[in-house]
C-alpha atoms as a PDB file:
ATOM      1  CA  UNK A   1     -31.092 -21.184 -26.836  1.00  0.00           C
ATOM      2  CA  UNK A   2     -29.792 -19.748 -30.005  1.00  0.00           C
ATOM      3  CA  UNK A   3     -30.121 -20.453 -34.159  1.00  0.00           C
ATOM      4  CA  UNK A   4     -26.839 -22.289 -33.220  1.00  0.00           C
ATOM      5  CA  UNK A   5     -28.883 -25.281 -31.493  1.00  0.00           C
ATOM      6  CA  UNK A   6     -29.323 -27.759 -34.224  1.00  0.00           C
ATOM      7  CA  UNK A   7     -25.472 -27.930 -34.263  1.00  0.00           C
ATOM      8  CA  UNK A   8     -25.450 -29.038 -30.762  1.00  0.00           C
ATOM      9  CA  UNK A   9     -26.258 -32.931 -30.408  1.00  0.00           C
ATOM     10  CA  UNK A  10     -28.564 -34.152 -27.727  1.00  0.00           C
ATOM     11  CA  UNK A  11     -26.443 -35.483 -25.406  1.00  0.00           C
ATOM     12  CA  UNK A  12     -24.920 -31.847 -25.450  1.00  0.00           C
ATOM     13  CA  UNK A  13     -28.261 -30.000 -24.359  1.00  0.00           C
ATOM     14  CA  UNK A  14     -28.703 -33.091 -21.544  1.00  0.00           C
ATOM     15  CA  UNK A  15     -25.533 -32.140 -20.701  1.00  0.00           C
ATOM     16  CA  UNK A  16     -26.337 -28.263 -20.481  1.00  0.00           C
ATOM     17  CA  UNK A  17     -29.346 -29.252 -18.472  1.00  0.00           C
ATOM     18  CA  UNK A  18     -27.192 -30.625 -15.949  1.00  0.00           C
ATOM     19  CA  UNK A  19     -24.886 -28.181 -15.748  1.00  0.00           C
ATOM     20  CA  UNK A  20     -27.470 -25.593 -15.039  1.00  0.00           C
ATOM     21  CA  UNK A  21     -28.143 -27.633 -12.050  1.00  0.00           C
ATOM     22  CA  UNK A  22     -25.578 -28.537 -10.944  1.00  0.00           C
ATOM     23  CA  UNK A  23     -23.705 -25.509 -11.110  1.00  0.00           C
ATOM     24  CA  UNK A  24     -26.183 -22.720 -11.127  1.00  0.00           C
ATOM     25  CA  UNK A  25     -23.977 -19.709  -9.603  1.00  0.00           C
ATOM     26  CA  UNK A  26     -21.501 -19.599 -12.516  1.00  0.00           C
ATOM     27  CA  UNK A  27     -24.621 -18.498 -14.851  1.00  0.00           C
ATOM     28  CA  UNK A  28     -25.003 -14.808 -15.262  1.00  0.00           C
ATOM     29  CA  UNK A  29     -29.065 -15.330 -15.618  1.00  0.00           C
ATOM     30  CA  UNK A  30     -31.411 -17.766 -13.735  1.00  0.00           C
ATOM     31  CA  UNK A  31     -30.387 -21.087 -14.566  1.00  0.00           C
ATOM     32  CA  UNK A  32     -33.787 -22.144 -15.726  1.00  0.00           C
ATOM     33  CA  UNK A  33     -33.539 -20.604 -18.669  1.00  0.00           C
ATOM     34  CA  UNK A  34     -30.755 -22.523 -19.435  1.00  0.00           C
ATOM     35  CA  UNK A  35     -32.698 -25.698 -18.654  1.00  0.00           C
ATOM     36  CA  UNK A  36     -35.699 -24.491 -20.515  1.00  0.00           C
ATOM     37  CA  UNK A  37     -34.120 -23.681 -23.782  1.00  0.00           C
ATOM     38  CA  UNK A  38     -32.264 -26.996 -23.976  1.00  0.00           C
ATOM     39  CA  UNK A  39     -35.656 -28.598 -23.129  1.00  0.00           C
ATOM     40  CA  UNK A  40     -37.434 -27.101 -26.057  1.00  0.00           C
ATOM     41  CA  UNK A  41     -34.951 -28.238 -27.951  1.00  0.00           C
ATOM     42  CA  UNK A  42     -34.876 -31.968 -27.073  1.00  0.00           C
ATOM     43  CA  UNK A  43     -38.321 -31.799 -27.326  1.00  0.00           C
ATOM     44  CA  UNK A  44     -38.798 -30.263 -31.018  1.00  0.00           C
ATOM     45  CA  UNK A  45     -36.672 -33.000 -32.118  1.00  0.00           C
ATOM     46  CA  UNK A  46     -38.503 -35.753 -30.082  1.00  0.00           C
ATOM     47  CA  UNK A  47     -36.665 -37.233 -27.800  1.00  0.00           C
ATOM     48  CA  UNK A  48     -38.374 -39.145 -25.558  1.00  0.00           C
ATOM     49  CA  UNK A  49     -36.794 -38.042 -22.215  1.00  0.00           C
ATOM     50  CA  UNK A  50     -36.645 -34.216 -22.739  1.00  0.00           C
ATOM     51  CA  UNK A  51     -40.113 -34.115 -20.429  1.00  0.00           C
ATOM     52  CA  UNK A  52     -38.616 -35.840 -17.380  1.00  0.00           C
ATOM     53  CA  UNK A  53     -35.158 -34.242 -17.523  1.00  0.00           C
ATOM     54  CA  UNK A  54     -36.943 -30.754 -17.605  1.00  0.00           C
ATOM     55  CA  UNK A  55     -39.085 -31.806 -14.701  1.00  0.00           C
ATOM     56  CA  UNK A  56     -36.594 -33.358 -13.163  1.00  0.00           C
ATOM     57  CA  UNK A  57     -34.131 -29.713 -13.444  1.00  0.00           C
ATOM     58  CA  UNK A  58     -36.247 -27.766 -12.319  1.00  0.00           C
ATOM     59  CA  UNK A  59     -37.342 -30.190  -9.364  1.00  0.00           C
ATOM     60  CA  UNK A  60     -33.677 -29.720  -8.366  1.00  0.00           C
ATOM     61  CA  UNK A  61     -33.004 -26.415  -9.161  1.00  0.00           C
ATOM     62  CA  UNK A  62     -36.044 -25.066  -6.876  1.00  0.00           C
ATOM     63  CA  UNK A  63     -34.478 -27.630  -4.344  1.00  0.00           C
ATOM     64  CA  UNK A  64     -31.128 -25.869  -4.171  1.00  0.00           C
ATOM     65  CA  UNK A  65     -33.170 -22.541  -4.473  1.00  0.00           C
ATOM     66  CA  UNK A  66     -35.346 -23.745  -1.066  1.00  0.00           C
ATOM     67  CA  UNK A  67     -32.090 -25.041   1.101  1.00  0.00           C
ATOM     68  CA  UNK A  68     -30.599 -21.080   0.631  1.00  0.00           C
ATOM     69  CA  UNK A  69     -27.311 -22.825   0.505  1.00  0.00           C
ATOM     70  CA  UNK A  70     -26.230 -21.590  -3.238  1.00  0.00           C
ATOM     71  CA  UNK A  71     -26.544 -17.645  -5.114  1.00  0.00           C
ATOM     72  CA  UNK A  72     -28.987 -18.609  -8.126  1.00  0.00           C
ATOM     73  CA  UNK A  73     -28.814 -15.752 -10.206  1.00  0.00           C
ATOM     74  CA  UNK A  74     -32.569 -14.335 -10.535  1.00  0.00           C
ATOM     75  CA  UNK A  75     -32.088 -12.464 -13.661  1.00  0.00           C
ATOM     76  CA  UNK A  76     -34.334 -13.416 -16.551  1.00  0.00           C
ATOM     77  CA  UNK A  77     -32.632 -12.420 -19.356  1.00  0.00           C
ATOM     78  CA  UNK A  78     -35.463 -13.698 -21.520  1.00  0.00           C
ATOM     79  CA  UNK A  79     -38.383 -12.738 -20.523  1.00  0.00           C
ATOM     80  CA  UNK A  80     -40.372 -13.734 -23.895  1.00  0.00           C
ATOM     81  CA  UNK A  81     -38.718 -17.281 -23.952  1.00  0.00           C
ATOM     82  CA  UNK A  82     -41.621 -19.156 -22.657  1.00  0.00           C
ATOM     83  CA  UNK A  83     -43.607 -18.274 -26.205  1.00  0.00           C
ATOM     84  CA  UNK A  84     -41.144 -21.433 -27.891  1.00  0.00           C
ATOM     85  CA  UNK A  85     -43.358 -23.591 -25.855  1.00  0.00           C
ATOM     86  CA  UNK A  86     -45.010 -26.315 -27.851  1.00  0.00           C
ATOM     87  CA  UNK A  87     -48.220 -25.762 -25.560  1.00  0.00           C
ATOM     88  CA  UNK A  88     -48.837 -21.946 -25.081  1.00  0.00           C
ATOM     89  CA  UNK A  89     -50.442 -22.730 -21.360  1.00  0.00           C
ATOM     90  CA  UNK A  90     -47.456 -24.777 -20.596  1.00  0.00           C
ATOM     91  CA  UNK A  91     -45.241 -21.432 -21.377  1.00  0.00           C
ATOM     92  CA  UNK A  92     -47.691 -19.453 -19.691  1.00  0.00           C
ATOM     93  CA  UNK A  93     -46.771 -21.757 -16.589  1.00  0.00           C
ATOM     94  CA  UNK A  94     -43.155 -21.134 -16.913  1.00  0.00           C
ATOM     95  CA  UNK A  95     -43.758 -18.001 -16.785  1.00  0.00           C
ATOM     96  CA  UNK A  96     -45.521 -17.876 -13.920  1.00  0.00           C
ATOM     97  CA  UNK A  97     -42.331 -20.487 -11.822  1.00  0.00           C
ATOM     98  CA  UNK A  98     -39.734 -17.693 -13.114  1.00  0.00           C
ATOM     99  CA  UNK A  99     -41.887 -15.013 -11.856  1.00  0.00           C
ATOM    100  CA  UNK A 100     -42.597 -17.297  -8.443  1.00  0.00           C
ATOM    101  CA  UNK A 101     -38.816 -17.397  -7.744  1.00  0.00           C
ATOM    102  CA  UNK A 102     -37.754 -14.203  -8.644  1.00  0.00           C
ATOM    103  CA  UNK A 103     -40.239 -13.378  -5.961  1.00  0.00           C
ATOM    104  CA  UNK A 104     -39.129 -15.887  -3.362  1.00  0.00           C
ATOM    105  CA  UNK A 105     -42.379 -17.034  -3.384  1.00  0.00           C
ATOM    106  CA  UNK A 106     -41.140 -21.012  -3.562  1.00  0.00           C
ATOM    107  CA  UNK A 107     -44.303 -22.478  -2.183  1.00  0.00           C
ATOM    108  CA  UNK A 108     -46.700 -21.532  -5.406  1.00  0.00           C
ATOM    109  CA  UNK A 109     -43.521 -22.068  -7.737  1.00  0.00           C
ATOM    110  CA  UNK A 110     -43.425 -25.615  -6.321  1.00  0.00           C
ATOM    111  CA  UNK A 111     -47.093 -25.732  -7.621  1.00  0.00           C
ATOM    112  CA  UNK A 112     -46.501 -24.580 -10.502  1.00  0.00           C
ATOM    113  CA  UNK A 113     -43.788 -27.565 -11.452  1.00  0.00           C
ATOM    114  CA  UNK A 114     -46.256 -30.116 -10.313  1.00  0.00           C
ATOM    115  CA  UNK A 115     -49.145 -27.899 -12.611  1.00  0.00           C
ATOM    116  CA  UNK A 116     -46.259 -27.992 -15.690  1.00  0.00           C
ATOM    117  CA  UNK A 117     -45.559 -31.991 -15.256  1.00  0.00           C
ATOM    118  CA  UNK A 118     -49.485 -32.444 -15.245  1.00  0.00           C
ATOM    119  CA  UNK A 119     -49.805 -30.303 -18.144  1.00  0.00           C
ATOM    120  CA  UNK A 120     -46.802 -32.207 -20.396  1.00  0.00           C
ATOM    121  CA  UNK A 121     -48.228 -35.680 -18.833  1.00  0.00           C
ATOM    122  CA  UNK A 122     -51.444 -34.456 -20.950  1.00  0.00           C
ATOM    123  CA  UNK A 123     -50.037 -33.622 -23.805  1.00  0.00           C
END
């Protein structure tokens, strides 16, 4: 996500979110990013579904990731992007999924989603 984002409405980073999922093999990086950034964003400015739409992506991007049937890029272009996080362990948990899947190791990144939507569900 870029300076640019407070231009972009809401319904356009919802949108983004979806099309990260939805079509994850036209992004150059991992698609997660995508959804993460957009997340942040709807969540700095408080919208009250940001937490279950990021869950929710990443839920369904590690679903498309599991079935082998699509190319998700695995290239994390942004390696420090998990320091925007609102809750420093939560970013430390991202970091941890994007690590997970760039390993193929989808059984502890499934963990960790479940570990991230108990952490927001605390905070």
């Amino acid at each position: 996500m870029n300076n640019s984002s407070e231009a972009v409405d809401s319904r356009a980073l919802v949108r983004q979110m979806r099309v990260a999922v939805s079509q994850p093999t036209q992004a150059e990086a991992m698609p997660e990013s995508e959804v993460w950034g957009a997340y942040i964003e709807l969540r700095r400015r408080g919208e009250p579904e940001a937490d279950r739409r990021f869950i929710q992506a990443l839920r369904s991007l590690h679903r498309r990731r599991s079935d082998g049937v699509a190319d998700i890029p695995l290239d994390d272009s942004a390696p420090r992007e998990h320091l925007a996080a609102p809750d420093p362990f939560l970013g430390e948990l991202f970091k941890a999924y994007k690590k997970c899947i760039q390993r193929t190791r989808l059984g502890p990144a499934a963990k960790l989603i479940r570990d991230m939507e108990t952490q927001i569900q605390s905070s």
